[in-house]
Protein backbone atom coordinates (compact mmCIF):
# COMPACT_ATOMS: atom_id res chain seq x y z
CA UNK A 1 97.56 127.77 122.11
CA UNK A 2 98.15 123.94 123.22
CA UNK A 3 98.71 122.13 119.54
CA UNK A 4 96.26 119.93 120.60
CA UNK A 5 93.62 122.90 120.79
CA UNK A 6 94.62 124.32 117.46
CA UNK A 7 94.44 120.96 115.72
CA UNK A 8 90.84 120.19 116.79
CA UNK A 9 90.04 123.68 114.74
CA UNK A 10 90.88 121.58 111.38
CA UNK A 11 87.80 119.40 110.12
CA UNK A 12 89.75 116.22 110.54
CA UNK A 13 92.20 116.69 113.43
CA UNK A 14 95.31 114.68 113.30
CA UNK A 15 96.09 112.55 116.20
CA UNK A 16 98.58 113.87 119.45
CA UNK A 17 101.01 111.41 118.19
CA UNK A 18 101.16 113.33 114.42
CA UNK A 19 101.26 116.18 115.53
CA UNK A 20 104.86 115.28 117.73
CA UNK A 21 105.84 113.71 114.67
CA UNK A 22 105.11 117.09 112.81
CA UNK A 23 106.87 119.16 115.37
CA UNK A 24 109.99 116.40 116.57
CA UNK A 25 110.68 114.95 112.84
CA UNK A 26 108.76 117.06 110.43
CA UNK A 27 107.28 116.96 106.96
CA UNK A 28 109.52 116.78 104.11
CA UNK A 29 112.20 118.81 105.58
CA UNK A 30 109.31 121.23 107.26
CA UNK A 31 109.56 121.03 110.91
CA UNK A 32 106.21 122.93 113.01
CA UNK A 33 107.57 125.26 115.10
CA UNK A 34 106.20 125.01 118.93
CA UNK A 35 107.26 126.35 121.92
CA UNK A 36 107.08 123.98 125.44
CA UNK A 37 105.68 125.94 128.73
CA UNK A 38 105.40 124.30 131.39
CA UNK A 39 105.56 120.85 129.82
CA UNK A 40 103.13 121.45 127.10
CA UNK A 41 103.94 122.49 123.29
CA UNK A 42 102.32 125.28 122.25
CA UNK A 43 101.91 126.45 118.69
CA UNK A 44 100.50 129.86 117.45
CA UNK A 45 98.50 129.75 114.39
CA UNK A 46 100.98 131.58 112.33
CA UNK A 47 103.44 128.87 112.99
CA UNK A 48 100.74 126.87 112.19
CA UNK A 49 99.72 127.73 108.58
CA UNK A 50 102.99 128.65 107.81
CA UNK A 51 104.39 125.24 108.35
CA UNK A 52 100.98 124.14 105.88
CA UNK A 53 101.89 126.12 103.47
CA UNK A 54 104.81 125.31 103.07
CA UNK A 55 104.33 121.79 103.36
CA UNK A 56 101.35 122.04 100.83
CA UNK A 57 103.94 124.20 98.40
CA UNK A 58 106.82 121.05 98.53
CA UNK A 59 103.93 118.47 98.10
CA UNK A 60 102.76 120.17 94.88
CA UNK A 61 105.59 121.86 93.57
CA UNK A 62 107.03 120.23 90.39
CA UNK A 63 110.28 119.48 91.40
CA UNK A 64 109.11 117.51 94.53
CA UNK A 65 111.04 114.64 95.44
């Protein structure tokens, strides 16, 4: 589904412009994995909640940096 679709699912959706940043420079190492089709990114929610999770899992894990 468009990544702007599957962020407006979340109760505060980030902005188009994070969600580049998410996918072009990534989180703490964690880039989101999309796919472009016909000049839109597209992002299952797998992809999705994986990259959370592990983003979420860095954030809190003890040896965070």
């Amino acid at each position: 589904m468009p990544i702007t679709k599957l962020a407006k699912q979340l109760p505060v959706p980030p902005s188009s412009a994070t969600l580049w940043r998410w996918h072009a420079h990534g989180v703490q190492g964690v880039r989101l994995e999309t796919v472009r089709i016909g000049g839109r990114r597209y992002c299952s929610p797998r992809a999705f909640n994986e990259f959370v999770r592990v983003v979420t899992a860095r954030a809190t894990s003890p040896h965070a940096s």
